[in-house]
PDB file of N, CA and C in Angstrom:
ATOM      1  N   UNK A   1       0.860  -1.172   0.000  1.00  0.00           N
ATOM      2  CA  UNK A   1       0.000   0.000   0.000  1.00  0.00           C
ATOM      3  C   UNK A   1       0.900   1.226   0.000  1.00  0.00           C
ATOM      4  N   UNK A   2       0.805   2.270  -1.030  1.00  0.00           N
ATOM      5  CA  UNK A   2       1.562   3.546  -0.890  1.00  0.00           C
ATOM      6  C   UNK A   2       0.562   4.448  -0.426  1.00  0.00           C
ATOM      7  N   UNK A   3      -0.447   4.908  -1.075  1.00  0.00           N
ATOM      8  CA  UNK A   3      -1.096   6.013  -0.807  1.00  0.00           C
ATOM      9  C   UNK A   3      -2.319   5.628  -0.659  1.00  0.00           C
ATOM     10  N   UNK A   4      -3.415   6.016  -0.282  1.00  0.00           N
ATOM     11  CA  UNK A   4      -4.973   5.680   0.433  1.00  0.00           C
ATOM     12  C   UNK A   4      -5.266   7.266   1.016  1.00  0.00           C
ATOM     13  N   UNK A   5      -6.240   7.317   0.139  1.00  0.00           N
ATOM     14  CA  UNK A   5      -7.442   8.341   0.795  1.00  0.00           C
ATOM     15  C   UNK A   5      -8.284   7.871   1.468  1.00  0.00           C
ATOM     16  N   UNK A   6      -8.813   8.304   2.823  1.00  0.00           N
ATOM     17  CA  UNK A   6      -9.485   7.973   3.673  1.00  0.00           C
ATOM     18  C   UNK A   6     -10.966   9.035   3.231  1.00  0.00           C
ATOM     19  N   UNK A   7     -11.901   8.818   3.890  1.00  0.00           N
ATOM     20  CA  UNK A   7     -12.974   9.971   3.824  1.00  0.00           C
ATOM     21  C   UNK A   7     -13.786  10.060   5.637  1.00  0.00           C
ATOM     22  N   UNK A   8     -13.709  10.987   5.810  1.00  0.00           N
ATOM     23  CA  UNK A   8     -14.742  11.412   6.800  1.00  0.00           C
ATOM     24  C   UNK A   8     -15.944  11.302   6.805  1.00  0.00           C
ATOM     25  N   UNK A   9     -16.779  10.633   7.585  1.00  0.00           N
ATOM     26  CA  UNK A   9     -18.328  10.816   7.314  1.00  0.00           C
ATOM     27  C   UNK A   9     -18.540  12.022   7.400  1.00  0.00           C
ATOM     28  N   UNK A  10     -19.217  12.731   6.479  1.00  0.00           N
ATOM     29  CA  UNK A  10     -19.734  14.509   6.492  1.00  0.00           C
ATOM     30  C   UNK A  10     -20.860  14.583   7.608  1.00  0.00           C
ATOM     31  N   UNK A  11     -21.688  13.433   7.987  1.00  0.00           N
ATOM     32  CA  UNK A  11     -22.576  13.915   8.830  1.00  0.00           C
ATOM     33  C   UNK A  11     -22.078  14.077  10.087  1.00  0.00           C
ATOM     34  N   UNK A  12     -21.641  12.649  10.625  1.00  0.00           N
ATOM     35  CA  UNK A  12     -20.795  13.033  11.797  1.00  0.00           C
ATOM     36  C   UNK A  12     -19.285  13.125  12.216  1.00  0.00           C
ATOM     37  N   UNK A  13     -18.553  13.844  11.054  1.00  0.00           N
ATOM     38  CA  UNK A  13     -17.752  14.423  10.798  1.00  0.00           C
ATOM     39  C   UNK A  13     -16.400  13.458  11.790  1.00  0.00           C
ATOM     40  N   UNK A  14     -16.771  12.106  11.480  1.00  0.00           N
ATOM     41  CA  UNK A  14     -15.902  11.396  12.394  1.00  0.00           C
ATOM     42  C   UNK A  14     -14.715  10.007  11.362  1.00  0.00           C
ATOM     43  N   UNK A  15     -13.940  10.253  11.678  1.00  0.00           N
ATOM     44  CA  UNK A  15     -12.673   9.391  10.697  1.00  0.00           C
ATOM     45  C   UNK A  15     -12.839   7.993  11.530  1.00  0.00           C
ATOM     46  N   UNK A  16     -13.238   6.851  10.810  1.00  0.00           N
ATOM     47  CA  UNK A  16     -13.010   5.831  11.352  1.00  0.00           C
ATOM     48  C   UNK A  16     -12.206   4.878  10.345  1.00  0.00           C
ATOM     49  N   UNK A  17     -10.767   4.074  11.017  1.00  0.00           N
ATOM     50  CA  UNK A  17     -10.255   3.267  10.709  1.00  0.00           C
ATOM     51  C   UNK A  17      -9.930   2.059  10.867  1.00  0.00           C
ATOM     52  N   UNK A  18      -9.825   1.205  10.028  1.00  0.00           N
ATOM     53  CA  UNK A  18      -9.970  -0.334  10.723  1.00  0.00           C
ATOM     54  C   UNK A  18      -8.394  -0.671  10.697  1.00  0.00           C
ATOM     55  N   UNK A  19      -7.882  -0.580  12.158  1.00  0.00           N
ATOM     56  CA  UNK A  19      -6.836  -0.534  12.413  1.00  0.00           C
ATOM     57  C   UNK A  19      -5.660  -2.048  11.769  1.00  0.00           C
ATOM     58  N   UNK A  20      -6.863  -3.279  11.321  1.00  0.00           N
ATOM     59  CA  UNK A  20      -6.799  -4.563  10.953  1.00  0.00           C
ATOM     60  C   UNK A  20      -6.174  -4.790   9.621  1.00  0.00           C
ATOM     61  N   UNK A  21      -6.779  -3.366   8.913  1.00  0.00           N
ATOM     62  CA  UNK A  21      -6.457  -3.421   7.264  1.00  0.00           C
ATOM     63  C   UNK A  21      -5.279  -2.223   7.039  1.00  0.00           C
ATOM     64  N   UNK A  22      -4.559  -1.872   8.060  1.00  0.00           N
ATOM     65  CA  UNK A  22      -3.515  -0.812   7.855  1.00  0.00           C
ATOM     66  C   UNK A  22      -2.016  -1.088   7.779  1.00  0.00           C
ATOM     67  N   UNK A  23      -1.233  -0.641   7.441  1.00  0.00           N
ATOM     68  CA  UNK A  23       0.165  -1.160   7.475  1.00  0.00           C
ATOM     69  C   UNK A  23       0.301  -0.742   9.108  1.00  0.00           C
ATOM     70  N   UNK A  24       1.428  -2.155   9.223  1.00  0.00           N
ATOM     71  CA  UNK A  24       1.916  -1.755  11.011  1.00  0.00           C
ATOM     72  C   UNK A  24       2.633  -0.440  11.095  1.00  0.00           C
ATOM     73  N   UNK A  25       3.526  -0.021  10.231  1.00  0.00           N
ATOM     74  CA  UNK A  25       3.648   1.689  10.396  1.00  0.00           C
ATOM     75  C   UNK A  25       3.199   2.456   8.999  1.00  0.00           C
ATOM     76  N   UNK A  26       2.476   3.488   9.532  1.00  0.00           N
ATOM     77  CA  UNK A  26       1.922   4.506   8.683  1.00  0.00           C
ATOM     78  C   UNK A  26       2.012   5.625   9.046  1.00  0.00           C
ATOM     79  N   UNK A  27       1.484   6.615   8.238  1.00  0.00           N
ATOM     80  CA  UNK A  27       1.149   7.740   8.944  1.00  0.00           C
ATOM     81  C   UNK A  27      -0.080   8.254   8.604  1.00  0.00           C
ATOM     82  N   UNK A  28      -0.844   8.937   8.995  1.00  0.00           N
ATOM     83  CA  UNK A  28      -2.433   9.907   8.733  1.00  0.00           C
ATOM     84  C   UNK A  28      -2.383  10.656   8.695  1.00  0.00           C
ATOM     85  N   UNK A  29      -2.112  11.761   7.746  1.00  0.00           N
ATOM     86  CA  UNK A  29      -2.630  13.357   7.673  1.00  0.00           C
ATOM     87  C   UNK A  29      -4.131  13.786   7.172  1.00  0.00           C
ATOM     88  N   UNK A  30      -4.282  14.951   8.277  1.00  0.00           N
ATOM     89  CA  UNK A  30      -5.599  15.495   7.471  1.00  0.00           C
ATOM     90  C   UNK A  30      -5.434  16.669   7.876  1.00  0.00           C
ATOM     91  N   UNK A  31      -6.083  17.347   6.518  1.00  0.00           N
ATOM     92  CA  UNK A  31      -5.789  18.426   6.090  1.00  0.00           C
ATOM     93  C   UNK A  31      -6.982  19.006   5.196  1.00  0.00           C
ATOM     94  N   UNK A  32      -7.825  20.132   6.072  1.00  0.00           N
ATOM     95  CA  UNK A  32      -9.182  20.617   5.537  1.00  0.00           C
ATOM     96  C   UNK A  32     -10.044  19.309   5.101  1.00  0.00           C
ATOM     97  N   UNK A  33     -10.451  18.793   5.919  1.00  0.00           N
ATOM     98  CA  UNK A  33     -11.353  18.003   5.604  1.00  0.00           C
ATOM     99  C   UNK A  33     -10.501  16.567   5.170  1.00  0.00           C
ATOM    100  N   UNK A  34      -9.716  16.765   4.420  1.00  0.00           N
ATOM    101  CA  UNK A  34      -8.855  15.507   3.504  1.00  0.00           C
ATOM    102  C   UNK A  34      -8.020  14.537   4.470  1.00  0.00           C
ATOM    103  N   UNK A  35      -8.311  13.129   4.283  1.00  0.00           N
ATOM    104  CA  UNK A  35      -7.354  12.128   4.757  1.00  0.00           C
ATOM    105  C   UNK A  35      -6.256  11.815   4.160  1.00  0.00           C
ATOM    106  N   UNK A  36      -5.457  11.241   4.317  1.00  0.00           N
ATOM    107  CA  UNK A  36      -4.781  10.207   3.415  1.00  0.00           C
ATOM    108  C   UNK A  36      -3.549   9.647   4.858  1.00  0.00           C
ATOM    109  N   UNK A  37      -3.373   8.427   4.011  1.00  0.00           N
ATOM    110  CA  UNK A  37      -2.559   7.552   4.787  1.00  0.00           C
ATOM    111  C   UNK A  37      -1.652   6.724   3.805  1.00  0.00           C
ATOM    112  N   UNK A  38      -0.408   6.851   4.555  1.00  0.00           N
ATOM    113  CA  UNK A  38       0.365   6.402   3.735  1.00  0.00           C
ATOM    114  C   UNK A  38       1.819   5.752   4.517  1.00  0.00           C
ATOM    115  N   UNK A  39       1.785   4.259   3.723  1.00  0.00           N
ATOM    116  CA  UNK A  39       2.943   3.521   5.101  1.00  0.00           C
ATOM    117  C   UNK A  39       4.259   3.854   4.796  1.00  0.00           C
ATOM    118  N   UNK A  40       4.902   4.192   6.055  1.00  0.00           N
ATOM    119  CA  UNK A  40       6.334   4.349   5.865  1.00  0.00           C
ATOM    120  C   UNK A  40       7.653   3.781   5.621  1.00  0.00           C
ATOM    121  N   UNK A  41       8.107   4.206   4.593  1.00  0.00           N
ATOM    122  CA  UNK A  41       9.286   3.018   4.056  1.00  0.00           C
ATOM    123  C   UNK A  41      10.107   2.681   4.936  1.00  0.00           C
ATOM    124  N   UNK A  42      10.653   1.125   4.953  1.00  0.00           N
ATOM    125  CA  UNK A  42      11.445   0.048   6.037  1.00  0.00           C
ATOM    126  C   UNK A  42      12.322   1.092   6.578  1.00  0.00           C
ATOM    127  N   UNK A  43      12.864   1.726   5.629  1.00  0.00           N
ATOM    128  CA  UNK A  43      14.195   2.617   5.681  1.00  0.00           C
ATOM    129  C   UNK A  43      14.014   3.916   4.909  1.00  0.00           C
ATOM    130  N   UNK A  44      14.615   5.012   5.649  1.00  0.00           N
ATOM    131  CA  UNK A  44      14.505   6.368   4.669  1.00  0.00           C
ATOM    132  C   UNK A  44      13.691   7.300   6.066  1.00  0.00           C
ATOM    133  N   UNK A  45      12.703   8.500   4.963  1.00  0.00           N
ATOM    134  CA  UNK A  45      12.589   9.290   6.194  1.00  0.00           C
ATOM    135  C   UNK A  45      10.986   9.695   5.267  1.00  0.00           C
ATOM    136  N   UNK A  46      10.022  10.817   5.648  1.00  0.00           N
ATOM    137  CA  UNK A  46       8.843  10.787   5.122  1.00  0.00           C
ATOM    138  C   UNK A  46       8.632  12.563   5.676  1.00  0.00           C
ATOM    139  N   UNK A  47       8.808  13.257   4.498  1.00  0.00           N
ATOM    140  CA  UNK A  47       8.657  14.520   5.411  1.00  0.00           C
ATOM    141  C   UNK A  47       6.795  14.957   4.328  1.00  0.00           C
ATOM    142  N   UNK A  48       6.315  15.851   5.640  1.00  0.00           N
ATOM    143  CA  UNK A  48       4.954  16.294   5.065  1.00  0.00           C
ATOM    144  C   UNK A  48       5.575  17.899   5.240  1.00  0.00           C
ATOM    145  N   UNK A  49       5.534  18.289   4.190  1.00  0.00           N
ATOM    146  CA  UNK A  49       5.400  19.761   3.496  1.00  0.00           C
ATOM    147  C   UNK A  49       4.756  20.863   3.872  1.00  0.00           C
ATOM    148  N   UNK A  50       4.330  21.837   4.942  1.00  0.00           N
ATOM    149  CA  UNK A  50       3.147  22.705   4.979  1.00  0.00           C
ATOM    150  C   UNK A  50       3.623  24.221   4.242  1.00  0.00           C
ATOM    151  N   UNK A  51       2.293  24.927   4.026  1.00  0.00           N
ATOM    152  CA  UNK A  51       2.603  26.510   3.570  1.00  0.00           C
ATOM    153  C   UNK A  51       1.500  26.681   3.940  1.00  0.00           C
ATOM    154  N   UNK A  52       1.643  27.816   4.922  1.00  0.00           N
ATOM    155  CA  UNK A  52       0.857  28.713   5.693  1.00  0.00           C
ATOM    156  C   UNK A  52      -0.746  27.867   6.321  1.00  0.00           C
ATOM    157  N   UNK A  53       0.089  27.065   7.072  1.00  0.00           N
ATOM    158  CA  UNK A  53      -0.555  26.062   7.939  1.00  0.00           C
ATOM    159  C   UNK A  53      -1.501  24.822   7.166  1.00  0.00           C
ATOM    160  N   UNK A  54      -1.278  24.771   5.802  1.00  0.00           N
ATOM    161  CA  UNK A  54      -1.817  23.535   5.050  1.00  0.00           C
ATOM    162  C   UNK A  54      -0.908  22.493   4.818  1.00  0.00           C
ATOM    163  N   UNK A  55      -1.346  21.508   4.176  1.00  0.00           N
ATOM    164  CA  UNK A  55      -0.512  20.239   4.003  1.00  0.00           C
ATOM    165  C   UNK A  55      -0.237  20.955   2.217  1.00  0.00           C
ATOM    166  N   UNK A  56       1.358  21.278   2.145  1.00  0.00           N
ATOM    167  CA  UNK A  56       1.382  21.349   0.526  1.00  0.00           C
ATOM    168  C   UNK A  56       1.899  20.261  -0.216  1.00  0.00           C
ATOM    169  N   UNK A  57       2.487  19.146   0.284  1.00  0.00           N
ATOM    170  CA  UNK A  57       3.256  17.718  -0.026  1.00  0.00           C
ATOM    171  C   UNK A  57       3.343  17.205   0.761  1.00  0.00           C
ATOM    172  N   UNK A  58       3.739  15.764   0.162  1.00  0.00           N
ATOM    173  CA  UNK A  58       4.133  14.673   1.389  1.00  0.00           C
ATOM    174  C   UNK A  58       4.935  13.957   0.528  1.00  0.00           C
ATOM    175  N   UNK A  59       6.322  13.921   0.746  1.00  0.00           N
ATOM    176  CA  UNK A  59       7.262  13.409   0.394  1.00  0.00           C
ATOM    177  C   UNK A  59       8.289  11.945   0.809  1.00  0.00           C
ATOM    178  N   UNK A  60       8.446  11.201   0.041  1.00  0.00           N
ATOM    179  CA  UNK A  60       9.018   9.610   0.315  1.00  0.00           C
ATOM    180  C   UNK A  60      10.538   9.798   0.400  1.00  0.00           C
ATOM    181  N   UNK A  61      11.437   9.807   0.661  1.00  0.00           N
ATOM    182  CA  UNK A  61      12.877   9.575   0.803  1.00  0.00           C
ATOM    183  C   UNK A  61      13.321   8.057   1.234  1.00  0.00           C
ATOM    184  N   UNK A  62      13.492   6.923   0.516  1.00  0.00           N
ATOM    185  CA  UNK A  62      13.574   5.763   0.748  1.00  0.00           C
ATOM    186  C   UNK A  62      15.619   5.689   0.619  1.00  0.00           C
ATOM    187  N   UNK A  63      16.213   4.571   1.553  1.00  0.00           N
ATOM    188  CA  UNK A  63      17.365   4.458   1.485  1.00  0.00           C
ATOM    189  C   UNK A  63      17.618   2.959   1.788  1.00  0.00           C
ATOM    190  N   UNK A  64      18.934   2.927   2.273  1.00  0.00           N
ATOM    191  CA  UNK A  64      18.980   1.465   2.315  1.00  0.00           C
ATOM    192  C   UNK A  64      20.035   1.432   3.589  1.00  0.00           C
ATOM    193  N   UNK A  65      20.281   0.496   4.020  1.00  0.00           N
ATOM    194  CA  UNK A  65      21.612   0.717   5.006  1.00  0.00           C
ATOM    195  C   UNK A  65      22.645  -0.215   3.892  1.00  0.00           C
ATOM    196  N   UNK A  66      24.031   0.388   4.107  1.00  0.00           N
ATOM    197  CA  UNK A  66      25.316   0.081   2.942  1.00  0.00           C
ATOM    198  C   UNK A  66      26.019  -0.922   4.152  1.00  0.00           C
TER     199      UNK A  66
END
């Protein structure tokens, strides 16, 4: 799994996840309304991007140990 949009129920404005179907490490951003989840590589680093308090990227940096 790389990337997954999640959705909020609009009525009761509540994020539910089934913790069963997720990678053992991930991460969750939300941002105005928007989910997404996305698991973090074995190795490397995962930076999320903001400009003027929004999510503007979310970036993968994968490595290896030598």
């Amino acid at each position: 799994m790389n990337l997954q949009e999640l959705k909020i129920d609009p009525s009761t404005m509540v994020l539910e996840v089934d913790t069963m179907h997720i990678p053992n490490s991930c991460v969750i951003v939300i941002c105005d309304g928007r989910v997404k989840l996305r698991e973090l590589p074995p190795h490397g680093e995962y930076k999320i991007i903001t400009h003027q308090g929004k999510v503007k990227r979310m970036h993968k940096g994968e490595g290896e140990e030598f």
